[in-house]
Protein backbone atom coordinates (compact mmCIF):
# COMPACT_ATOMS: atom_id res chain seq x y z
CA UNK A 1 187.11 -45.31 -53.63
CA UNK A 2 187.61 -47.19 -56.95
CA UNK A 3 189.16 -50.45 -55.55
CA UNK A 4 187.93 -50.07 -51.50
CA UNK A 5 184.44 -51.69 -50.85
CA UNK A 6 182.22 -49.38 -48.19
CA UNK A 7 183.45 -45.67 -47.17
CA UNK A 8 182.63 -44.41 -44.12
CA UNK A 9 182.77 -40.92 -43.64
CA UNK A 10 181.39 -37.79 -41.80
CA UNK A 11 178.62 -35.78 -43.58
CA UNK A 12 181.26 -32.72 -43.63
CA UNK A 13 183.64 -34.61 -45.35
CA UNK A 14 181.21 -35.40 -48.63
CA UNK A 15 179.96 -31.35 -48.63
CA UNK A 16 180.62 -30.09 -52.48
CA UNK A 17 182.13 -33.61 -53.49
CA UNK A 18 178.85 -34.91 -55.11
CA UNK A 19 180.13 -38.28 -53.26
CA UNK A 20 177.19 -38.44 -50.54
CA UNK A 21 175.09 -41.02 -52.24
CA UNK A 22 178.43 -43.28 -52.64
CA UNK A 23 179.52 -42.87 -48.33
CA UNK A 24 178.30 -44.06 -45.48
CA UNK A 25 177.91 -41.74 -43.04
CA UNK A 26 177.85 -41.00 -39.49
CA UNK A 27 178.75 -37.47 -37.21
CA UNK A 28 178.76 -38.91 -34.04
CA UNK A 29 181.59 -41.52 -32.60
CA UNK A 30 178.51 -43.50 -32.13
CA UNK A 31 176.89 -43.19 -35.17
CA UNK A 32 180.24 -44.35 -36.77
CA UNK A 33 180.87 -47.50 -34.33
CA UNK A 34 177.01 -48.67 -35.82
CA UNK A 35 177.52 -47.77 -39.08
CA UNK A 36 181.06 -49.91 -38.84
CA UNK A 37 179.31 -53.38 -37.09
CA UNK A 38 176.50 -52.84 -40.06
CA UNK A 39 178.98 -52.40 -42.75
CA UNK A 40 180.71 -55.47 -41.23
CA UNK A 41 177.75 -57.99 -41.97
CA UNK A 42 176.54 -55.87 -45.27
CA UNK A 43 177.86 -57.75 -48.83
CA UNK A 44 179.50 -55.45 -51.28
CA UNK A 45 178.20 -56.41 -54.43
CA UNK A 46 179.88 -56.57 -57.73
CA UNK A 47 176.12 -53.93 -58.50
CA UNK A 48 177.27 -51.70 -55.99
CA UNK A 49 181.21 -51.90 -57.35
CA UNK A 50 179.59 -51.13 -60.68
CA UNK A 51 177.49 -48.31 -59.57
CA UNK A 52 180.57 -46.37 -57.57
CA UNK A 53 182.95 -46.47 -60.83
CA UNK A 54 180.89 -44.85 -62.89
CA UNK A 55 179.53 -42.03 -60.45
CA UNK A 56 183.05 -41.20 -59.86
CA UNK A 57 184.13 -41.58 -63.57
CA UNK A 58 181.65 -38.35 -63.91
CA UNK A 59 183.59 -36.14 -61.92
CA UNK A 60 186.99 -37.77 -60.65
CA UNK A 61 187.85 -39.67 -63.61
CA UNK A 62 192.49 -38.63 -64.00
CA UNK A 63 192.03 -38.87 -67.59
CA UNK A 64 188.96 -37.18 -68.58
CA UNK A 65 190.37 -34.25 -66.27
CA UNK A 66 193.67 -34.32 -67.29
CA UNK A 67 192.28 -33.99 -70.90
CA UNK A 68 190.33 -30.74 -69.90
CA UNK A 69 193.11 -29.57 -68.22
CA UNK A 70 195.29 -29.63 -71.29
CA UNK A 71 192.68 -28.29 -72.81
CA UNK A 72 192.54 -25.09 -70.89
CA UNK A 73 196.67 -24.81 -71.24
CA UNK A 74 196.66 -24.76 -74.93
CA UNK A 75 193.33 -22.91 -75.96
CA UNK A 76 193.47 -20.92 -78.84
């Protein structure tokens, strides 16, 4: 999700991610094939780029996790 442009997904598949607001969704085989011809004519903007990378820095950031898993290992 950092370096893709649009993600299109199922509704089940964002469910506890805190990742709906950055999909696309669809349920239906239908829903998805409109979604897809939409997202095919729909810019990706450098805005939109900016906006993903830091939602997912919040949660999903390797670093910033990695850093409170260490933490957790070596706590007084």
């Amino acid at each position: 999700m950092y370096n893709g442009r649009f993600c299109l997904v199922n509704e089940a598949m964002t469910i506890g991610t805190s990742l709906e607001n950055l999909c696309e969704t669809g349920n239906t085989a239908e829903e998805l094939r409109a979604r897809l011809k939409d997202l095919f004519k729909k810019e990706f903007t450098i805005e939109e780029a900016h906006r993903r990378s830091e939602n997912l820095k919040v949660r999903y950031d390797n670093i910033v996790n990695g850093e409170k898993m260490v933490a957790l290992i070596y706590k007084p």
